[in-house]
Protein backbone atom coordinates (compact mmCIF):
# COMPACT_ATOMS: atom_id res chain seq x y z
CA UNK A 1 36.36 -18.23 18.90
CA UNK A 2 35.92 -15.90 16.01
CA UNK A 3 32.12 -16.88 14.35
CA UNK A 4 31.18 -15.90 11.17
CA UNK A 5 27.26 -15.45 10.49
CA UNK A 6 25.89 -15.32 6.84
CA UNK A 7 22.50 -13.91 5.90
CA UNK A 8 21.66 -12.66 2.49
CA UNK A 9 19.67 -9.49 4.14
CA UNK A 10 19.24 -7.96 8.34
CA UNK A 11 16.32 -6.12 8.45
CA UNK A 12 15.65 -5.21 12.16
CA UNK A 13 11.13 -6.67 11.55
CA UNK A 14 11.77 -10.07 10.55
CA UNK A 15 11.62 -13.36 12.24
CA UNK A 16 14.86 -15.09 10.57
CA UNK A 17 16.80 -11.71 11.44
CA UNK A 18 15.78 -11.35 14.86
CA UNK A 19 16.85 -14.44 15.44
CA UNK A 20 19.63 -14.52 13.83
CA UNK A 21 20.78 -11.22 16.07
CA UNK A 22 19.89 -12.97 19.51
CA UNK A 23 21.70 -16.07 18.40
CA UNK A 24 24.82 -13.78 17.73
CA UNK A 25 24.28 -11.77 21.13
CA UNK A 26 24.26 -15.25 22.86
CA UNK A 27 27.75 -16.25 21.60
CA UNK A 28 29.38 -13.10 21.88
CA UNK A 29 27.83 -12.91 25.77
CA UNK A 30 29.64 -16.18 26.07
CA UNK A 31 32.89 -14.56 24.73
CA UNK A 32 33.45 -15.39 21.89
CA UNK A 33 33.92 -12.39 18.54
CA UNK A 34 30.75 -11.84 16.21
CA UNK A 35 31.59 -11.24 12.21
CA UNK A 36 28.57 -10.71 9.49
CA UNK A 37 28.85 -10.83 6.04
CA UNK A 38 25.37 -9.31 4.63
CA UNK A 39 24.38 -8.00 1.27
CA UNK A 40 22.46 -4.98 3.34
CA UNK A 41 21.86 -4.46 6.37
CA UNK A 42 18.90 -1.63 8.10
CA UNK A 43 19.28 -0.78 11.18
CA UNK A 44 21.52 -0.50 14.52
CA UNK A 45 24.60 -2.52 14.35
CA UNK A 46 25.14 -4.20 17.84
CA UNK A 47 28.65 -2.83 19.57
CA UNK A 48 31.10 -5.48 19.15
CA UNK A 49 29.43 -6.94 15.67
CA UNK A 50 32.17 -6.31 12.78
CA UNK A 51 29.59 -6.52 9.71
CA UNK A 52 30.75 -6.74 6.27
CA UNK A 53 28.69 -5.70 3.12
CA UNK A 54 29.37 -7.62 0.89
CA UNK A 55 30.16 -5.63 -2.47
CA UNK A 56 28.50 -7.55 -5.05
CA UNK A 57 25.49 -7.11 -7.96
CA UNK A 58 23.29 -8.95 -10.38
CA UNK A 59 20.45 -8.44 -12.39
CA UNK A 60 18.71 -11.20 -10.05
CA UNK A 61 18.94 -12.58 -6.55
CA UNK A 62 20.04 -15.96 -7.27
CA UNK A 63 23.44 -14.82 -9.24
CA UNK A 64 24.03 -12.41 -6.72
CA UNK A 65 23.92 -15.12 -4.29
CA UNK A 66 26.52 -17.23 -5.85
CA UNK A 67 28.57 -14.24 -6.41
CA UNK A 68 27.67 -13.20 -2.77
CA UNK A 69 29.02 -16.84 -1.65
CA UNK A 70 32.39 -16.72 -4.08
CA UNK A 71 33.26 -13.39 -2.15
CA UNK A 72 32.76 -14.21 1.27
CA UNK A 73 34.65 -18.15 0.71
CA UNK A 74 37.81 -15.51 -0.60
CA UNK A 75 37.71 -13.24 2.63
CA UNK A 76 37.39 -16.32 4.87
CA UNK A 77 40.53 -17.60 3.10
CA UNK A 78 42.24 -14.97 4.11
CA UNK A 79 40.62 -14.34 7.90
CA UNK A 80 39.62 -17.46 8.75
CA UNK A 81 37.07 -18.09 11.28
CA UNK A 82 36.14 -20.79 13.83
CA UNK A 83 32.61 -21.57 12.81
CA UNK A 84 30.54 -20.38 9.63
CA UNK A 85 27.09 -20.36 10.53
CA UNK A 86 24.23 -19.65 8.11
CA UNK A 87 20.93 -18.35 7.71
CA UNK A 88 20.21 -18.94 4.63
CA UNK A 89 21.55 -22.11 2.47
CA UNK A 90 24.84 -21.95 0.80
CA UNK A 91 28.50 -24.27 0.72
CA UNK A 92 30.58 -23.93 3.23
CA UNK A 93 29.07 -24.15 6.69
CA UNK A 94 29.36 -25.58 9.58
CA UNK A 95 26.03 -24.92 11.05
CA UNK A 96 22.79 -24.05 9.54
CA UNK A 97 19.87 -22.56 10.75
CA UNK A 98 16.98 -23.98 8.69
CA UNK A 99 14.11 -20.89 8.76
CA UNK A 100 13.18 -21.71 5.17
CA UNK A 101 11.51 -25.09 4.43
CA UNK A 102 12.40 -28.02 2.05
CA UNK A 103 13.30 -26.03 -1.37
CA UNK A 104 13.29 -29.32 -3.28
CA UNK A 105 10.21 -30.52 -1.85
CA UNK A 106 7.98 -27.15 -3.04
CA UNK A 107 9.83 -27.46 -6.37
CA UNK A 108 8.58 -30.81 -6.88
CA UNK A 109 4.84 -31.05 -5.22
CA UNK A 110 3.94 -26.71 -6.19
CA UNK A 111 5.67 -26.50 -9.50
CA UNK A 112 5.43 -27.39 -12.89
CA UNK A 113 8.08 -29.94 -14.27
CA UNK A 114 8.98 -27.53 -16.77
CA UNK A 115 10.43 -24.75 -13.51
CA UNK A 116 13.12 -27.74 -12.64
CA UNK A 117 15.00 -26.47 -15.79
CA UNK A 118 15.47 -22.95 -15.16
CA UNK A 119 18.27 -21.58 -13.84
CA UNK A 120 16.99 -20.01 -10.45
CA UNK A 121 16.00 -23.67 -9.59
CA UNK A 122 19.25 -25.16 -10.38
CA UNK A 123 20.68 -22.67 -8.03
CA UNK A 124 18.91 -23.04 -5.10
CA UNK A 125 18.85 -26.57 -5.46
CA UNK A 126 22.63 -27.24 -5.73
CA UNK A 127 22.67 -24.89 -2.32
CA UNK A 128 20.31 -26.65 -0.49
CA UNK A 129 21.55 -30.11 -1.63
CA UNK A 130 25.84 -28.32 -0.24
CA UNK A 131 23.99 -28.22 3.24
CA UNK A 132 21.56 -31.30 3.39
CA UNK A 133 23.43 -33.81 0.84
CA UNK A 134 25.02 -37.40 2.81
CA UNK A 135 28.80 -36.05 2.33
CA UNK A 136 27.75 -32.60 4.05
CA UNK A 137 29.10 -32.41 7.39
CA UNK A 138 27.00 -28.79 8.14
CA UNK A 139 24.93 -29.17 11.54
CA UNK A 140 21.29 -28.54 10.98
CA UNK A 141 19.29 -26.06 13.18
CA UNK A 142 15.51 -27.30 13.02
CA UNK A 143 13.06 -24.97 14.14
CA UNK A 144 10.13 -26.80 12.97
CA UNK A 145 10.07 -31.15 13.05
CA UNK A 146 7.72 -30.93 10.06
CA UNK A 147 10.58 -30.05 7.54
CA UNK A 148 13.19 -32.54 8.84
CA UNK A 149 11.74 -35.88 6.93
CA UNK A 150 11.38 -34.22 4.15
CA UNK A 151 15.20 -33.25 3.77
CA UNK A 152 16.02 -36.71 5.02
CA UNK A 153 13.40 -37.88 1.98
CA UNK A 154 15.14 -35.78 -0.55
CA UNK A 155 18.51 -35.94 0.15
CA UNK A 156 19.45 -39.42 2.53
CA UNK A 157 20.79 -36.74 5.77
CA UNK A 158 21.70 -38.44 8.73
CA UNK A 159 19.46 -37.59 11.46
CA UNK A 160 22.44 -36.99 13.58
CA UNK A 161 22.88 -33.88 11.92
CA UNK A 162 19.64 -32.54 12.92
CA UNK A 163 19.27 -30.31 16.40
CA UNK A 164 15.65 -29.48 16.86
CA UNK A 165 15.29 -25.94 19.00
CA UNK A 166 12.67 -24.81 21.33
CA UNK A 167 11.31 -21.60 20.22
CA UNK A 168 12.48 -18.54 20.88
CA UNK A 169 9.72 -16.22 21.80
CA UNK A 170 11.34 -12.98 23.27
CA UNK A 171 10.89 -12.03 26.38
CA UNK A 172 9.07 -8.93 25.81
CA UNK A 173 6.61 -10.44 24.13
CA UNK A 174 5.03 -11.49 27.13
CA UNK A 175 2.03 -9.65 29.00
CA UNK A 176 3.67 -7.26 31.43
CA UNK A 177 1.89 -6.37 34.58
CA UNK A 178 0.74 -3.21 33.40
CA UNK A 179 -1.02 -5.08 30.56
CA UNK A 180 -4.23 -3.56 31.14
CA UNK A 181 -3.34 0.25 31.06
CA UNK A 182 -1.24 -0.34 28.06
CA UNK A 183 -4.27 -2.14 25.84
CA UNK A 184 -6.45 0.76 26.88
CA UNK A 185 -3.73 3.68 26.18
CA UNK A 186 -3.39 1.79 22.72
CA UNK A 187 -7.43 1.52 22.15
CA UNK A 188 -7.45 5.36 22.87
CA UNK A 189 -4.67 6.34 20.46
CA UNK A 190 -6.13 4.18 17.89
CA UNK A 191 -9.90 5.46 18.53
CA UNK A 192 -11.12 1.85 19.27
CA UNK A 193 -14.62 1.85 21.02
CA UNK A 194 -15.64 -0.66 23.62
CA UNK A 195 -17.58 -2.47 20.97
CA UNK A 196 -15.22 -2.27 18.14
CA UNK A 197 -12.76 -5.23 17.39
CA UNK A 198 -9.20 -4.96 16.01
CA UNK A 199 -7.85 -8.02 14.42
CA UNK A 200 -4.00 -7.56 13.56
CA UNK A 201 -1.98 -9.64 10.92
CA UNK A 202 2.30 -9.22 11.77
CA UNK A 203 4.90 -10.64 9.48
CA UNK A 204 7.03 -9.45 6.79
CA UNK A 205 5.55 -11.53 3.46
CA UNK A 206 2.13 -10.82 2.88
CA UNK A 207 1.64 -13.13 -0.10
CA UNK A 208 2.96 -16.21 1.92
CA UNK A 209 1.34 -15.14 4.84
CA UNK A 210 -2.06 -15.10 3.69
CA UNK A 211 -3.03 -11.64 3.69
CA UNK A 212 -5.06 -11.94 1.00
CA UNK A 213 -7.07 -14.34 2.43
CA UNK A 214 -7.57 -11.94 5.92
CA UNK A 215 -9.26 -9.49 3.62
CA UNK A 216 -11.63 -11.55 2.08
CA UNK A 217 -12.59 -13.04 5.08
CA UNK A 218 -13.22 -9.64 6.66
CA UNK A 219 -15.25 -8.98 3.82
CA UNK A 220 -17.50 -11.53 4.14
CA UNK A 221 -18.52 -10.79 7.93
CA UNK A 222 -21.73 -9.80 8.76
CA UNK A 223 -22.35 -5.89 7.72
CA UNK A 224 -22.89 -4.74 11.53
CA UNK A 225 -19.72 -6.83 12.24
CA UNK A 226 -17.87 -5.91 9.85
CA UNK A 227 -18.50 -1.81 10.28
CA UNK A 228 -17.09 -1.71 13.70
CA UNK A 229 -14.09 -4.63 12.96
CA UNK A 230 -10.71 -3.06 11.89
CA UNK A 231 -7.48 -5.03 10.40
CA UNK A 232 -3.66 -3.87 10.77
CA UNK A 233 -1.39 -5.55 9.13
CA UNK A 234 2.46 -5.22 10.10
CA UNK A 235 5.21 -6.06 7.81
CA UNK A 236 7.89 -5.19 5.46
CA UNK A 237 6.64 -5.92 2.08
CA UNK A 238 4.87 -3.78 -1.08
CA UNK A 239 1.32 -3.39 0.00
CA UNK A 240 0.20 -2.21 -3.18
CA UNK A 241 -1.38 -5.34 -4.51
CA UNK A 242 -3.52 -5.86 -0.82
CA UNK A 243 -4.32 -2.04 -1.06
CA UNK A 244 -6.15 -2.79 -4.46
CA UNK A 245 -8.03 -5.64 -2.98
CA UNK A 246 -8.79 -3.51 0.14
CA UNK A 247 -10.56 -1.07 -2.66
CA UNK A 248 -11.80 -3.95 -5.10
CA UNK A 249 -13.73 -5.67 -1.36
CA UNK A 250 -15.25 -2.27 -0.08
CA UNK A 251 -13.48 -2.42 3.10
CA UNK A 252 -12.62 1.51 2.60
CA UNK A 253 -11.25 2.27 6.54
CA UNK A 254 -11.79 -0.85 7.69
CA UNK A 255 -7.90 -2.16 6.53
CA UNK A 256 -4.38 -0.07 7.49
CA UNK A 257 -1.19 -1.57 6.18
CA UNK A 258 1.64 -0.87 7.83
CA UNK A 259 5.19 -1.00 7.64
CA UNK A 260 7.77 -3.03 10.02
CA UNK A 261 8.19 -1.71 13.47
CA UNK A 262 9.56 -1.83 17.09
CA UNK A 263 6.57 -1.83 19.29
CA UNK A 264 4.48 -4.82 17.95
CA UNK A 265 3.98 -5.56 21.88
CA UNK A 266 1.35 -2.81 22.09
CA UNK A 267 -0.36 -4.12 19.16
CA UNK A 268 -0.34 -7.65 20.39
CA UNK A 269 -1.87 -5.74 24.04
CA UNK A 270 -4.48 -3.88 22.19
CA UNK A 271 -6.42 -5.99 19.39
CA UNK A 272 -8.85 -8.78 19.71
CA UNK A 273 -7.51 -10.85 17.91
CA UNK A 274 -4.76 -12.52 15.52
CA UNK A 275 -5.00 -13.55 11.86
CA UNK A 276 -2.06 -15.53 9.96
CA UNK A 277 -4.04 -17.65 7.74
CA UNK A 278 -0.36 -18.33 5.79
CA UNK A 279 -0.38 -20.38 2.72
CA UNK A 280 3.54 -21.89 3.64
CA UNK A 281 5.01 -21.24 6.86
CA UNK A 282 8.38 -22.86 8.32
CA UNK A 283 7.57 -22.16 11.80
CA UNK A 284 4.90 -18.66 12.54
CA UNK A 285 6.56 -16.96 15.58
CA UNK A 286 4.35 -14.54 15.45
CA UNK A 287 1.73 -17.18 16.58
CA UNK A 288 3.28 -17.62 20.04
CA UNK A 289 4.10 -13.85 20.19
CA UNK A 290 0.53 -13.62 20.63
CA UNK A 291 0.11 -16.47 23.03
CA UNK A 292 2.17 -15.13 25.67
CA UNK A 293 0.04 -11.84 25.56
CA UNK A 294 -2.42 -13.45 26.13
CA UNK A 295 -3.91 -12.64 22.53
CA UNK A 296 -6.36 -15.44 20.43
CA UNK A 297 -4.67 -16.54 17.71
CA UNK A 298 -6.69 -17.75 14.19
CA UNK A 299 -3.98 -19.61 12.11
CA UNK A 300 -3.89 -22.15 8.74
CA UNK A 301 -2.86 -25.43 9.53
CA UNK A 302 -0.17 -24.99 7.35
CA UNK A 303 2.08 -22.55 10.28
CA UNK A 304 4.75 -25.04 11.70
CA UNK A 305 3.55 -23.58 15.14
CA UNK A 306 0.12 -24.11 14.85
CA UNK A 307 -0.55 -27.22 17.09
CA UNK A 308 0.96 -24.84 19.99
CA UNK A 309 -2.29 -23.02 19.39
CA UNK A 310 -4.21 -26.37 20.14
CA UNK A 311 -1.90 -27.58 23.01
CA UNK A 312 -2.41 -24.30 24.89
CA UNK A 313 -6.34 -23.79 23.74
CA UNK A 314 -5.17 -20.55 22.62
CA UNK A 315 -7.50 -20.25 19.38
CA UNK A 316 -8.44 -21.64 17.04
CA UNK A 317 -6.98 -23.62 13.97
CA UNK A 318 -8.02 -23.84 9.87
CA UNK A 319 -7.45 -27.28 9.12
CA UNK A 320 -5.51 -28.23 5.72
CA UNK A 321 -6.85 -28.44 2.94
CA UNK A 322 -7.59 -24.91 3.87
CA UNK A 323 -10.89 -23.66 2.71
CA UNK A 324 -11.48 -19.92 2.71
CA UNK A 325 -15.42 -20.55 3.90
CA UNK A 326 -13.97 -21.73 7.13
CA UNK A 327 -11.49 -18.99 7.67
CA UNK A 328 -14.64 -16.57 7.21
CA UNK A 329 -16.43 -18.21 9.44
CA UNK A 330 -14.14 -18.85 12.44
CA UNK A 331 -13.20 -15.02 12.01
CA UNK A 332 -16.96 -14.66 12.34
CA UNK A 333 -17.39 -16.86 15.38
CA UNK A 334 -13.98 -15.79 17.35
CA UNK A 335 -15.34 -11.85 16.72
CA UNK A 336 -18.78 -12.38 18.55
CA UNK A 337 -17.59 -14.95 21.42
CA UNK A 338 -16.46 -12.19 23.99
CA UNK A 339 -16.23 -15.63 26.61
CA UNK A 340 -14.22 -17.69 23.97
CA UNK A 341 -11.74 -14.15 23.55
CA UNK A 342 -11.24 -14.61 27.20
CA UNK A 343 -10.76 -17.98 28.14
CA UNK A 344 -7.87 -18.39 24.69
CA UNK A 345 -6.09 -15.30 26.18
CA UNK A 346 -5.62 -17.04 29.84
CA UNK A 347 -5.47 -20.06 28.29
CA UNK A 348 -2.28 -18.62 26.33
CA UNK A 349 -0.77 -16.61 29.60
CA UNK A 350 -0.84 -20.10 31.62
CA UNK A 351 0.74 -21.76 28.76
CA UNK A 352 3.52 -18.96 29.02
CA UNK A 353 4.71 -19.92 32.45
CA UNK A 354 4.34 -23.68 31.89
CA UNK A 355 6.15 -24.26 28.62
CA UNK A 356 9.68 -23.54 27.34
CA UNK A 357 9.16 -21.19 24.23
CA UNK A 358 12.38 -18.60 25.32
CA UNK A 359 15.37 -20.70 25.06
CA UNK A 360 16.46 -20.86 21.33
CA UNK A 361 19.13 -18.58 21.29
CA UNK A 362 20.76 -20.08 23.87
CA UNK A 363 20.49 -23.81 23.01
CA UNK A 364 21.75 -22.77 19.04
CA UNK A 365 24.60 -21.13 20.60
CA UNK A 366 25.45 -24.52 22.32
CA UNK A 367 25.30 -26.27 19.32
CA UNK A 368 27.67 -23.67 17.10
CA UNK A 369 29.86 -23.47 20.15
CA UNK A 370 30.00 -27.35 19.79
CA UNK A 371 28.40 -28.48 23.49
CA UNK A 372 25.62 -30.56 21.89
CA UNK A 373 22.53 -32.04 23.86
């Protein structure tokens, strides 16, 4: 069949497009012929992929959207395709892979009334209602259960529709056998003592995933904690704002902000621990990422994935309401409980042989391909 995949933006460091590009590889392995339509795309384009940028501008994102949409419902009038699957919500599609969580909902429980008549919200309200609405006949790719009652709250959608996926944790996430020699090559590169502790915060989106809060909390540990504790955070975002409160806190060489990158597996190896204390988060791959390298994991409650961190007794958890006192001091207590460190990481290998966190790609591809379970 030919498939046509729609994202706004492929970036080669974030979650959606990652797996959005092992989703594709999965079909075309199974034969079938991969076309993109993108507004940009960074990066290698896989042999076989025909990707189409999608010549359009606006002042803003959400009329370049609709005028992204108008274009791409013209070329697929003229080159049809089998399926039209989407990663982010517009008309049209057959399948939808839901990374982004209930639009309607935040507008109505984080917003002021007064934000339900502008015109960004009427947009990506009358997009997510095209997917989700009763008359819709778009297949729904969950990747979290949390989100799917309340679309079927604010828009009636037949639970029918919904296909809720395993993760899809790749496979080199996971500790290799060399583990060892690689955490201590990294702790040598990055001049980390026996002693010293490196807590590392990944994920494109620091506002949303809480790196704000990381910093304070790593301000407020104790002084001889805090001089031999270091922070990286990993992502593709502008880290000017967290580089002023990195300066405003006193935390000097403590903090390193980094941009996206390909060998996040070494960095998973090598620290002591992971933060993603995120105010909103659909799903928090990231979370499992660590797991299954056998790194402790502090999360909010508010991570989709978080009660994987429980089941496995791979970390620890900030309950909601979150409350930034107990984010400081769980940092705190995770930092100076060498035992605890040790007993969440094999707790977190085990639970990567036990559980099924790998087969995403392939069980979306079943459902685009139309061989439902």
């Amino acid at each position: 069949m030919q498939l046509a995949f729609c994202l706004y933006k492929y970036f080669p460091y974030g979650g959606l497009q990652r797996d959005f590009l092992r989703i594709a590889l999965a079909c075309q392995a199974r034969g079938h012929c991969v076309r993109v339509y993108t507004l940009q795309w960074e990066g290698e384009i896989p042999p076989g992929f025909e990707v189409i940028r999608v010549p359009v501008r606006a002042l803003a994102n959400h009329p370049r959207y609709e005028k992204f949409t108008a274009w791409v419902q013209r070329d697929l009038a003229a080159r049809p395709a089998d399926r039209v699957i989407g990663f982010n919500k517009m008309p049209g599609l057959d399948v939808y892979y839901a990374a982004d969580p209930c639009y309607e909902d935040k507008a109505r429980t984080l917003r002021n009334p007064l934000y339900r008549l502008s015109g960004r919200y009427r947009h990506f309200a009358a997009f997510e209602r095209a997917v989700f609405a009763p008359e819709s006949h778009t297949e729904i790719l969950m990747i979290s259960a949390v989100q799917q009652p309340l679309f079927a709250r604010h828009y009636g959608t037949a639970a029918r529709r919904f296909h809720l996926l395993p993760p899809g944790i790749a496979p080199d996430r996971r500790a290799p056998p060399d583990a060892a020699r690689i955490r201590t090559a990294f702790r040598d590169e990055f001049g980390l003592g026996e002693h010293d502790r490196l807590v590392v915060q990944i994920g494109s989106g620091f506002k949303t995933k809480g790196l704000d809060r990381s910093l304070k909390a790593l301000a407020a540990l104790p002084e001889s904690l805090r001089r031999r504790t270091r922070l990286i955070a990993i992502g593709q975002d502008d880290p000017k704002p967290f580089q002023l409160q990195v300066r405003a806190l006193g935390l000097g060489e403590r903090v390193s902000i980094l941009k996206g990158r390909s060998d996040i597996p070494r960095f998973l190896l090598g620290a002591d621990l992971l933060i993603h204390p995120a105010y909103n988060e659909n799903t928090g791959t990231v979370l499992l990422e660590a797991v299954v390298a056998g790194l402790p994991v502090l999360a909010s409650a508010a991570c989709g994935y978080a009660h994987y961190i429980d089941e496995a007794g791979a970390g620890q958890v900030v309950p909601a309401p979150f409350e930034q006192a107990a984010l400081d001091r769980l940092l705190a207590e995770m930092l100076t409980d060498d035992a605890a460190r040790a007993r969440w990481g094999t707790n977190g290998l085990a639970f990567a042989e036990r559980a099924d966190l790998y087969s995403l790609p392939e069980r979306a591809a079943d459902v685009i391909l139309g061989r439902r379970r």
